[in-house]
N, C-alpha and C. Protein backbone atom coordinates (compact mmCIF):
# COMPACT_ATOMS: atom_id res chain seq x y z
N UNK A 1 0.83 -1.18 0.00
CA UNK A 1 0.00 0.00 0.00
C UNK A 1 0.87 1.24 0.00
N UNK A 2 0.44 2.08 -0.66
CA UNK A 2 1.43 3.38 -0.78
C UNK A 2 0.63 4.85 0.02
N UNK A 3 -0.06 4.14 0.85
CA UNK A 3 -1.12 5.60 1.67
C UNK A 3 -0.15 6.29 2.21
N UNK A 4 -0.35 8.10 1.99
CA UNK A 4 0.80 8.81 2.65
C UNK A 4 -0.19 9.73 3.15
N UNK A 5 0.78 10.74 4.05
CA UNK A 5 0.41 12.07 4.54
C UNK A 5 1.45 13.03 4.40
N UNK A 6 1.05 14.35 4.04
CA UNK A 6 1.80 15.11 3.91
C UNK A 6 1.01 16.51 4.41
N UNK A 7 1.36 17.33 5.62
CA UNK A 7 1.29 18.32 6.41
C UNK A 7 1.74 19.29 5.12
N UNK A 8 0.61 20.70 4.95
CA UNK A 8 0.69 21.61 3.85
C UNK A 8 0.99 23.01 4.92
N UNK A 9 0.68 22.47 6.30
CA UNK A 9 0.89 23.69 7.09
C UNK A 9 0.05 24.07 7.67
N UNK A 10 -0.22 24.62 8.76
CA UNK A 10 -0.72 24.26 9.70
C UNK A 10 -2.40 24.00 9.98
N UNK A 11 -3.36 24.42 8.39
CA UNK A 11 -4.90 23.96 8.87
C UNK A 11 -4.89 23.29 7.55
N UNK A 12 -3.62 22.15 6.92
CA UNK A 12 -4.22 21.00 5.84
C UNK A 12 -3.30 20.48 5.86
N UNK A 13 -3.69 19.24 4.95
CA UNK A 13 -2.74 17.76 5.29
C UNK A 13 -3.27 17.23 3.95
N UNK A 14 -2.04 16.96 3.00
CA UNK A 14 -2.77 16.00 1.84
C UNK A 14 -2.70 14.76 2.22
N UNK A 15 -3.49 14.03 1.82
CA UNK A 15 -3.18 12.42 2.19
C UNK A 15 -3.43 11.82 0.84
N UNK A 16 -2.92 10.54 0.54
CA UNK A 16 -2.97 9.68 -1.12
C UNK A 16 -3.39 8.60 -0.65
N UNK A 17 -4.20 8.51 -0.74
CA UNK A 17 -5.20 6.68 -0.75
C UNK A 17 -4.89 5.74 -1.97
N UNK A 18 -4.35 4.69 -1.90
CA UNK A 18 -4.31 3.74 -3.09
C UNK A 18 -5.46 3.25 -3.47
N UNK A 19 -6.50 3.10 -3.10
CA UNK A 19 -7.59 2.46 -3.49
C UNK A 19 -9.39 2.94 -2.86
N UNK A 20 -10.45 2.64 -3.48
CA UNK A 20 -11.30 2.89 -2.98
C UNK A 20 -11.59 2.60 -1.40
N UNK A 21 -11.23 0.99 -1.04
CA UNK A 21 -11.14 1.03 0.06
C UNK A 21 -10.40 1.43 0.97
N UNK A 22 -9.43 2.23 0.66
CA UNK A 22 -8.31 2.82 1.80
C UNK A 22 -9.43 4.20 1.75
N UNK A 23 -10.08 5.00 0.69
CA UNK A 23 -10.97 5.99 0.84
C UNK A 23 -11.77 6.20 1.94
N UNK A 24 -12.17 4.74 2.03
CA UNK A 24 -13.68 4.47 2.70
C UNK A 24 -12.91 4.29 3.98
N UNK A 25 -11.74 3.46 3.93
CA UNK A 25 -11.56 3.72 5.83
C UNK A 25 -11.12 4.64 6.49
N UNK A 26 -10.18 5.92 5.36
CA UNK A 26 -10.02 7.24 5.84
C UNK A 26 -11.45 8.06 6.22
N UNK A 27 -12.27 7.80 5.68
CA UNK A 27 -13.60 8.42 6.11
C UNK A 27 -14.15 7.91 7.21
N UNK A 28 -13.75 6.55 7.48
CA UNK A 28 -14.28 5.92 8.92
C UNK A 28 -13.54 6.60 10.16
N UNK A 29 -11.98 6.59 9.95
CA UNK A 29 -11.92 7.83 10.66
C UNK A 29 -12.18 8.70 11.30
N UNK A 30 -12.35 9.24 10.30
CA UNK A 30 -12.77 11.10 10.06
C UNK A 30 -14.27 10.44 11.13
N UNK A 31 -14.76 9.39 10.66
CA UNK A 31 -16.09 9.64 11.45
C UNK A 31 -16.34 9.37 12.98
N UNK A 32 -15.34 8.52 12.81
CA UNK A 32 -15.15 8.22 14.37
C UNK A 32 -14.44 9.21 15.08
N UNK A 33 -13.85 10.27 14.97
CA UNK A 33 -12.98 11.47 15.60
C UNK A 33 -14.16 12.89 15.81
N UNK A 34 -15.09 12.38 14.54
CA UNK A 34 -16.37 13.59 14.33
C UNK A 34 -16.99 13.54 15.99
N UNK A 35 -17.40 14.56 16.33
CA UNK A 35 -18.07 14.81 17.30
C UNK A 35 -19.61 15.44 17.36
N UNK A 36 -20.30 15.90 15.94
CA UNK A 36 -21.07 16.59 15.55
C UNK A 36 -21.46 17.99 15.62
N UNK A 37 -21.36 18.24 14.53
CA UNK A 37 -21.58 19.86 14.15
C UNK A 37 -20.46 19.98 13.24
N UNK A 38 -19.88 18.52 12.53
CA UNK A 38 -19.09 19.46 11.91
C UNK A 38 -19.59 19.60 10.20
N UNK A 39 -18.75 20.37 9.40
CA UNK A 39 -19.72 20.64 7.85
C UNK A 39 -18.26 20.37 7.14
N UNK A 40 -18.49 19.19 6.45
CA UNK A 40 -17.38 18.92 5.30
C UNK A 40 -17.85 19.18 4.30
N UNK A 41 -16.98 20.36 3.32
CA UNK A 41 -17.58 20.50 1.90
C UNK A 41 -16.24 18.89 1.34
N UNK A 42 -16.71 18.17 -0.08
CA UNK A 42 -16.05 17.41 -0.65
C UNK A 42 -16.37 17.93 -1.84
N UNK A 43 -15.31 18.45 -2.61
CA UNK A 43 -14.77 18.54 -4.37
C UNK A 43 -13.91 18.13 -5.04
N UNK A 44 -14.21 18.10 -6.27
CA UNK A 44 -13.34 17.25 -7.30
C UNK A 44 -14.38 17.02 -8.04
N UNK A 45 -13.35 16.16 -9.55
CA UNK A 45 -14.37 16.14 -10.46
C UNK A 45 -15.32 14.62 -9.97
N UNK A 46 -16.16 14.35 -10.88
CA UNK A 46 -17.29 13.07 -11.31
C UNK A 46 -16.37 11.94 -10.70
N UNK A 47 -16.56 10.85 -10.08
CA UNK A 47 -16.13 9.65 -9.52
C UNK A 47 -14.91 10.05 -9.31
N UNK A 48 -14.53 10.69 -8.61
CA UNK A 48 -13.15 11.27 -7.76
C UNK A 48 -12.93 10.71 -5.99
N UNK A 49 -14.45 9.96 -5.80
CA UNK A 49 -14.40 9.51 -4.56
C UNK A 49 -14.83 10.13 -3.25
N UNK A 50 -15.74 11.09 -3.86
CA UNK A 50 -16.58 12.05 -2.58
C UNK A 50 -17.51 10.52 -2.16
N UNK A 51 -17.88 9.99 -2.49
CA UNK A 51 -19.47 9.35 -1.97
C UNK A 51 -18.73 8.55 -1.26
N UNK A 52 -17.80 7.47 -1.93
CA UNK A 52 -17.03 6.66 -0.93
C UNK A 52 -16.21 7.26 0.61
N UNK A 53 -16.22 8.13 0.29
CA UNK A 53 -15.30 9.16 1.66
C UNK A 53 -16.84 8.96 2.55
N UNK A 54 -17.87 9.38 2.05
CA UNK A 54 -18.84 9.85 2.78
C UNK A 54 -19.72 8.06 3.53
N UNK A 55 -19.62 7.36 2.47
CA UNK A 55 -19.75 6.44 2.95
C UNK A 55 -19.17 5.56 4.47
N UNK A 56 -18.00 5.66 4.15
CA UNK A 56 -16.62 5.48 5.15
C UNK A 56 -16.73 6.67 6.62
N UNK A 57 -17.02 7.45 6.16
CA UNK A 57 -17.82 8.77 7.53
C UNK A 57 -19.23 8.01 8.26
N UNK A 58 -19.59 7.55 7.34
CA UNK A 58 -21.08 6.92 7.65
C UNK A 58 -20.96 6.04 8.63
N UNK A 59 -20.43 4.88 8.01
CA UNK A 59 -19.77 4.02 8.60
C UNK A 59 -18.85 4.33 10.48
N UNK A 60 -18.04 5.12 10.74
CA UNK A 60 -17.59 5.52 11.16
C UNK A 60 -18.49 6.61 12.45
N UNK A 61 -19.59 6.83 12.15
CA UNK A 61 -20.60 7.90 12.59
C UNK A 61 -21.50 6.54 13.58
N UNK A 62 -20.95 5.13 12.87
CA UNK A 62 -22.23 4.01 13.64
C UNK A 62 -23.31 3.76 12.94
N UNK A 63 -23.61 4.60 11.43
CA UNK A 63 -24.12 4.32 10.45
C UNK A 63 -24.52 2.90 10.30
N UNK A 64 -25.74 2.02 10.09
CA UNK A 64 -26.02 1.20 9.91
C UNK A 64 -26.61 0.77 8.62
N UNK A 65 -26.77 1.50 7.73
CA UNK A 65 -27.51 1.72 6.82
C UNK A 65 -26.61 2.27 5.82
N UNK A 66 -26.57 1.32 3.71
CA UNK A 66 -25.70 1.85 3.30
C UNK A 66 -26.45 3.06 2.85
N UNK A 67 -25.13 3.51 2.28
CA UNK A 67 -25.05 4.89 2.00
C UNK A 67 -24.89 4.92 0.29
N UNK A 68 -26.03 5.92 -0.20
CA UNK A 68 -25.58 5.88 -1.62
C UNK A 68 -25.85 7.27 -2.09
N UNK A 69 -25.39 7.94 -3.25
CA UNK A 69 -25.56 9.39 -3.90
C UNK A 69 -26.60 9.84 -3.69
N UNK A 70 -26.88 11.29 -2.91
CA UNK A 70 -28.12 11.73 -2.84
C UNK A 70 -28.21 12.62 -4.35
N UNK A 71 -28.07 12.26 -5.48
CA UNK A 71 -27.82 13.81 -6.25
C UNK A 71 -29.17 13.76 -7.20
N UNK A 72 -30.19 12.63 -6.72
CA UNK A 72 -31.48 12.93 -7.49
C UNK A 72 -32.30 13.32 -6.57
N UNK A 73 -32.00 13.68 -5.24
CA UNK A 73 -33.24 14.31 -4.14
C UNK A 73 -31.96 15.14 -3.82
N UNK A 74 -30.66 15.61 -3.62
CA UNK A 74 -30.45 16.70 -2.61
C UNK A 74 -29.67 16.25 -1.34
N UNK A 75 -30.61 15.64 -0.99
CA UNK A 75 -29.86 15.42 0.42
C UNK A 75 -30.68 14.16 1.10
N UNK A 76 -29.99 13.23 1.80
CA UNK A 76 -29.96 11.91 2.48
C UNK A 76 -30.33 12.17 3.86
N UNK A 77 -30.84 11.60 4.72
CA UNK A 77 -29.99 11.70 6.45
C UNK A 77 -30.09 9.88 6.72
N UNK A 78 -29.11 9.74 7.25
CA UNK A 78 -28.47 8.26 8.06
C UNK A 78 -28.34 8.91 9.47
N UNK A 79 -29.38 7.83 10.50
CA UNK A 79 -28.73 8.21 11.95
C UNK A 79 -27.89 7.20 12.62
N UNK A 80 -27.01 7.57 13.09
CA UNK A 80 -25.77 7.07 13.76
C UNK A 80 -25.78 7.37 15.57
N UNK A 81 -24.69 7.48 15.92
CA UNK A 81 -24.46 8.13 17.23
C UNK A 81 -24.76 9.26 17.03
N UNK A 82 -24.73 10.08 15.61
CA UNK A 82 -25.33 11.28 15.28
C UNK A 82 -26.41 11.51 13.86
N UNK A 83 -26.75 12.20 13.75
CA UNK A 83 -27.49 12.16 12.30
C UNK A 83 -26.51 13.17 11.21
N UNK A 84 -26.27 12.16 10.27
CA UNK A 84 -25.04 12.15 8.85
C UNK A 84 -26.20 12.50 7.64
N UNK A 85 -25.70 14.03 7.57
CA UNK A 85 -26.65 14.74 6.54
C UNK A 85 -26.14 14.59 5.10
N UNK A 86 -26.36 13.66 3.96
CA UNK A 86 -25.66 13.74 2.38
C UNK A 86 -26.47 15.07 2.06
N UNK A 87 -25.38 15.41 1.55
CA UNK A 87 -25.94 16.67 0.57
C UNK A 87 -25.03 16.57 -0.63
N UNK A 88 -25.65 16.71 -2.12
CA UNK A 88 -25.38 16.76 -3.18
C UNK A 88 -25.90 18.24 -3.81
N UNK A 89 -25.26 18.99 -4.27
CA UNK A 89 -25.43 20.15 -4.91
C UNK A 89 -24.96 20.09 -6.20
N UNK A 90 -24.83 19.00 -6.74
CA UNK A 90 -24.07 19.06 -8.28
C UNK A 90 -25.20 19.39 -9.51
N UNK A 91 -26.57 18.71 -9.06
CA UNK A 91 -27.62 19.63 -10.25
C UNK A 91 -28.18 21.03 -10.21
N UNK A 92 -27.50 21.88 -9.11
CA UNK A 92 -27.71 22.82 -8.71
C UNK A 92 -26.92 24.34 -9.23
N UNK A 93 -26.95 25.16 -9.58
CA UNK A 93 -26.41 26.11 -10.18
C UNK A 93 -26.07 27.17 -8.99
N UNK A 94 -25.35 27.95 -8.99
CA UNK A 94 -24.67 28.58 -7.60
C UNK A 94 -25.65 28.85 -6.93
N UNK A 95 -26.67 29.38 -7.42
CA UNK A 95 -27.92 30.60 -7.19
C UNK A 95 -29.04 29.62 -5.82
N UNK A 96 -29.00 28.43 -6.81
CA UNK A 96 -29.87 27.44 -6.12
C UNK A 96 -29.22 27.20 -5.03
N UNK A 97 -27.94 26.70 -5.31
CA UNK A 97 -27.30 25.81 -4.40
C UNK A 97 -27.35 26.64 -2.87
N UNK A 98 -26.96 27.86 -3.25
CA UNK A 98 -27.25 29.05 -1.79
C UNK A 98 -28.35 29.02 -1.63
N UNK A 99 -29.72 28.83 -2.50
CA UNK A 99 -31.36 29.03 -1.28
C UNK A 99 -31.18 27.60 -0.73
N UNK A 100 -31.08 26.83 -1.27
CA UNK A 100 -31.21 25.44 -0.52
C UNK A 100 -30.49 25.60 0.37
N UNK A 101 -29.07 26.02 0.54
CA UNK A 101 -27.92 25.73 1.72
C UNK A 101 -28.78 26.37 3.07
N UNK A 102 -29.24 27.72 2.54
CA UNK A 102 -29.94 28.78 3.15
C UNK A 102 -31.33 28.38 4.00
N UNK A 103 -32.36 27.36 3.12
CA UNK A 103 -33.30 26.90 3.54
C UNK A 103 -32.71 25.73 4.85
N UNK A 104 -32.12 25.47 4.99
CA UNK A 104 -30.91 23.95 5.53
C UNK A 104 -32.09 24.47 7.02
N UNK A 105 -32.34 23.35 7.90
CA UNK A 105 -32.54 23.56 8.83
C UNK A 105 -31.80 22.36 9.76
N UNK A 106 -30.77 22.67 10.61
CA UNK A 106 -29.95 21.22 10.58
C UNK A 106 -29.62 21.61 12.44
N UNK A 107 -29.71 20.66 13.28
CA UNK A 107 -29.31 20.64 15.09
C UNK A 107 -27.74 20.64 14.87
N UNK A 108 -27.54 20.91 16.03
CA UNK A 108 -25.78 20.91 16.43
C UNK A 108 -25.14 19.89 16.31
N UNK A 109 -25.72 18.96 16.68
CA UNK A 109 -24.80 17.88 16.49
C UNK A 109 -25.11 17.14 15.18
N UNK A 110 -25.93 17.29 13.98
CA UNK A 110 -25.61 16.83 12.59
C UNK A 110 -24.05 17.16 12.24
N UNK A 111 -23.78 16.00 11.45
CA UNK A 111 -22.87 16.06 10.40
C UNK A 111 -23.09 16.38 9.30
N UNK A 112 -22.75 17.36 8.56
CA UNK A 112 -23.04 17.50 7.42
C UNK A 112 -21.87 17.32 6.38
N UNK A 113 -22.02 16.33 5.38
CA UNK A 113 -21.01 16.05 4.23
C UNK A 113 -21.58 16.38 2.60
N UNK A 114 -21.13 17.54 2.28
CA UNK A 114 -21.57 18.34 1.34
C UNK A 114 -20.48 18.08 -0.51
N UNK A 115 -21.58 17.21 -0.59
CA UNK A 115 -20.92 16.87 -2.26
C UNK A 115 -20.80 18.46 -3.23
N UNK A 116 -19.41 18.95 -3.64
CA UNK A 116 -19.56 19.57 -5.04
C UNK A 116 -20.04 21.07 -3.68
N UNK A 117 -19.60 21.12 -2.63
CA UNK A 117 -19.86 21.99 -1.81
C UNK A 117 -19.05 24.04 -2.10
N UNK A 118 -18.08 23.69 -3.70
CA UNK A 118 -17.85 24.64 -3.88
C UNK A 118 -19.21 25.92 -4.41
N UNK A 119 -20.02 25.00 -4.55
CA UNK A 119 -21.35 25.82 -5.47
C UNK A 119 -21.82 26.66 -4.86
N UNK A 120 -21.66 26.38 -3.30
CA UNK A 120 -22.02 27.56 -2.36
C UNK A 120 -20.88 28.60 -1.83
N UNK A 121 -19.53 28.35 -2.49
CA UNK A 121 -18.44 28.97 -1.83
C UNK A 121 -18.20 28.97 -0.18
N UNK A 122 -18.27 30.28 0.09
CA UNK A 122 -17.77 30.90 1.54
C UNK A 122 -18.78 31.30 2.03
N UNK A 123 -20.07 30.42 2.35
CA UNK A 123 -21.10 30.55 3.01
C UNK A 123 -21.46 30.26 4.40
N UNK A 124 -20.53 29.32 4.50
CA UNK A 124 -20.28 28.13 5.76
C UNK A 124 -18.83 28.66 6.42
N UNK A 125 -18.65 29.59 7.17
CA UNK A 125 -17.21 29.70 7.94
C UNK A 125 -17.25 28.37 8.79
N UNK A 126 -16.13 27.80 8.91
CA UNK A 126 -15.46 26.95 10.02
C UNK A 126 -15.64 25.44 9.26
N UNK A 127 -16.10 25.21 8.24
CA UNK A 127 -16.15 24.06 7.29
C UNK A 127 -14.63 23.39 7.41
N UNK A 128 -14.93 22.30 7.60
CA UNK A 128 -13.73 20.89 7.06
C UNK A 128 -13.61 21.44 5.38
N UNK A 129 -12.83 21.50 4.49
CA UNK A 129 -12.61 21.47 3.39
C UNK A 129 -11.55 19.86 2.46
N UNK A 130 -12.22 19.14 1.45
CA UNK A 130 -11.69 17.83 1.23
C UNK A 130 -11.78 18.30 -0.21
N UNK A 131 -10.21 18.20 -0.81
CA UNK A 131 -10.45 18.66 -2.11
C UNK A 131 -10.23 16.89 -3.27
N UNK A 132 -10.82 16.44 -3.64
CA UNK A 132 -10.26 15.24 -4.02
C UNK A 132 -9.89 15.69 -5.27
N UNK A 133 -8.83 14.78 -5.91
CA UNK A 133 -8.09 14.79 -7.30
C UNK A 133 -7.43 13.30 -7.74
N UNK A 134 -7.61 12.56 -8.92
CA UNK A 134 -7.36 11.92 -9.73
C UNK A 134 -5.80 11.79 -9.40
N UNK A 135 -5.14 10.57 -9.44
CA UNK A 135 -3.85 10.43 -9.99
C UNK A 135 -3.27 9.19 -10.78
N UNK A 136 -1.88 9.15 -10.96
CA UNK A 136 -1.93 8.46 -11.71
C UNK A 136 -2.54 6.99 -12.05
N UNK A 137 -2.27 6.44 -10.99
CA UNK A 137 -2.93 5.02 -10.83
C UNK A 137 -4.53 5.79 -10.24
N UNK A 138 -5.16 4.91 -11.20
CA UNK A 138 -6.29 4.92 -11.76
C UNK A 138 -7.73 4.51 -10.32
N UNK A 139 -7.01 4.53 -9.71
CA UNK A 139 -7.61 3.69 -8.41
C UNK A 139 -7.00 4.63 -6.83
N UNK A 140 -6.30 5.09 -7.42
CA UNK A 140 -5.81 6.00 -6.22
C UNK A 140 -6.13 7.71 -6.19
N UNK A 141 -6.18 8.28 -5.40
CA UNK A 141 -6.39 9.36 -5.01
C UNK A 141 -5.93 10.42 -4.03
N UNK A 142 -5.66 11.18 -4.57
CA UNK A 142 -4.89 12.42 -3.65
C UNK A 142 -5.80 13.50 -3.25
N UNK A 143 -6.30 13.79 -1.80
CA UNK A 143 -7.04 14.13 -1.11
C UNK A 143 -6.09 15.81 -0.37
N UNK A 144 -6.25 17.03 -0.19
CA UNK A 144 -5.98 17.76 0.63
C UNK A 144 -7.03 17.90 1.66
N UNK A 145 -6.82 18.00 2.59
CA UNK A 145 -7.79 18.12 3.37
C UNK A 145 -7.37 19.51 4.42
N UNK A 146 -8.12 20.66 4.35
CA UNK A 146 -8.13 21.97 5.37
C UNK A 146 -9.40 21.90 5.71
N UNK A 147 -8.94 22.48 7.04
CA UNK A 147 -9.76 23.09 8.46
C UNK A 147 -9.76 24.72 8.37
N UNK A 148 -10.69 25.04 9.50
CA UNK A 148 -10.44 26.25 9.79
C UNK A 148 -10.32 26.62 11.44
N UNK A 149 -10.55 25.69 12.19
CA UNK A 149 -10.20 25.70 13.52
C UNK A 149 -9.60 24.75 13.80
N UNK A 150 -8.29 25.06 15.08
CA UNK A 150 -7.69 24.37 15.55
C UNK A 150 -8.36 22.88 16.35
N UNK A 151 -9.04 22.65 17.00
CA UNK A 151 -10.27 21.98 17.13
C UNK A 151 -10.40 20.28 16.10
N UNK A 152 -10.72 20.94 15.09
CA UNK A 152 -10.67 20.50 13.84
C UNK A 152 -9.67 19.74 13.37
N UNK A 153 -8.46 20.74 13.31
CA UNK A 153 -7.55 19.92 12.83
C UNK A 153 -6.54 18.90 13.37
N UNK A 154 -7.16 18.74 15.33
CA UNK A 154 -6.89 18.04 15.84
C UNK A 154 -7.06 17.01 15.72
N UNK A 155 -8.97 16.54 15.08
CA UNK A 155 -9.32 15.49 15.00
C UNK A 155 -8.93 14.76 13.83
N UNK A 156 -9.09 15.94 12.82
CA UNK A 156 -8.36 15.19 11.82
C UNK A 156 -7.12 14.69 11.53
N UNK A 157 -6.45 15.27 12.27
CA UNK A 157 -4.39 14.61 12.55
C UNK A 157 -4.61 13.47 13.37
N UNK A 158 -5.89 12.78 14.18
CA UNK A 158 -5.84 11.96 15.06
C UNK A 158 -6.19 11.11 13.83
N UNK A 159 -7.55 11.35 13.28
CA UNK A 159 -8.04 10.26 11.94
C UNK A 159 -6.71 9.86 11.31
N UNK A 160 -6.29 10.96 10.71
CA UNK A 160 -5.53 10.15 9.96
C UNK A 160 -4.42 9.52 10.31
N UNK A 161 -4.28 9.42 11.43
CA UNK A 161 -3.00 8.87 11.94
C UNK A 161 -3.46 7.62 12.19
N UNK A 162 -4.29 7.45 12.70
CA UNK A 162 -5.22 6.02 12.60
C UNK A 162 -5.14 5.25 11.54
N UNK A 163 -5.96 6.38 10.72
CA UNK A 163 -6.17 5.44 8.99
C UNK A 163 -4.53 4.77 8.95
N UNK A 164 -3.77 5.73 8.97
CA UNK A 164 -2.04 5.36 8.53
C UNK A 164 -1.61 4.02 9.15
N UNK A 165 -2.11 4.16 10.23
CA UNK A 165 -1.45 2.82 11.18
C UNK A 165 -2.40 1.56 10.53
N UNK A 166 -3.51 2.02 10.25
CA UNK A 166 -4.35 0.85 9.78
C UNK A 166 -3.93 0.33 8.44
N UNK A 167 -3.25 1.30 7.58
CA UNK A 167 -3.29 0.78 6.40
C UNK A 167 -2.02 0.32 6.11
N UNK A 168 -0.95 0.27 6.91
CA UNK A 168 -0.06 -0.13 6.59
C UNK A 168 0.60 -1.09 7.19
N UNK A 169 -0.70 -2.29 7.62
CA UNK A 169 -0.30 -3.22 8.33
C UNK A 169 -0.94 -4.49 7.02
């Protein structure tokens, strides 16, 4: 397995997943470190591996129930130890994507994991940010991942230090 991390300074960390399933257990992670309230936007292009991340969060949240693309209704909820909000904004045009974000009526402790979450920009201060990108091997993926509170990027240096130990056994 070739899973890495690489610290961009001090609120992101890229990490490279070899495979879908190293995706899905970095998101288990992330879900098990989640505490609720937090809002991950996920971007990148078409099958770049947002749903599987979100899946793997699901999972990770105590999710019992799979998880699949909300992008013909909008948005999903799975309850866990917390309730794991899918949101898909990709048929949505900026304009929309802000009344819907806007209409959102969501408790403190939801998770919210926001597919294609650039459509709304800088609407959401204190957002997890997960940028996914394609590489060479066809199956792997290079992930940056920024915070905006320290808080945050605690849990996520704990996830992934986890995922790391997990995947390279």
């Amino acid at each position: 397995m070739r899973v890495a991390a690489r610290m961009e300074g001090e609120n992101s960390i890229t990490v490279v997943s070899d495979s879908p399933e190293d995706t899905m257990k970095l998101g288990f992670e992330l879900g098990r470190f989640f505490k609720g309230g937090e809002v991950l936007f996920l971007q990148g292009p078409l099958g770049s591996g947002k749903t599987t991340l979100v899946k793997g969060l699901a999972k990770g949240l105590g999710v019992l129930r799979d998880v699949t693309s909300p992008s013909f209704v909008l948005e999903k909820m799975y309850t866990g130890r917390t309730t794991l909000r899918h949101i898909d904004l990709y048929r949505l045009d900026p304009s929309e994507a802000a009344e819907f974000w806007h209409s959102l009526e969501t408790g403190p402790k939801d998770v919210l994991a926001v597919e294609w979450g650039e459509r709304i920009g800088d609407l959401t201060p204190g957002r997890i940010r997960v940028d996914m990108e394609y590489c060479e091997d066809p199956n792997a993926r290079k992930m940056t991942i920024s915070w905006d509170n320290p808080s945050q990027g605690q849990a996520i240096r704990k996830a992934i230090e986890r995922w790391l130990e997990g995947t390279s056994k």
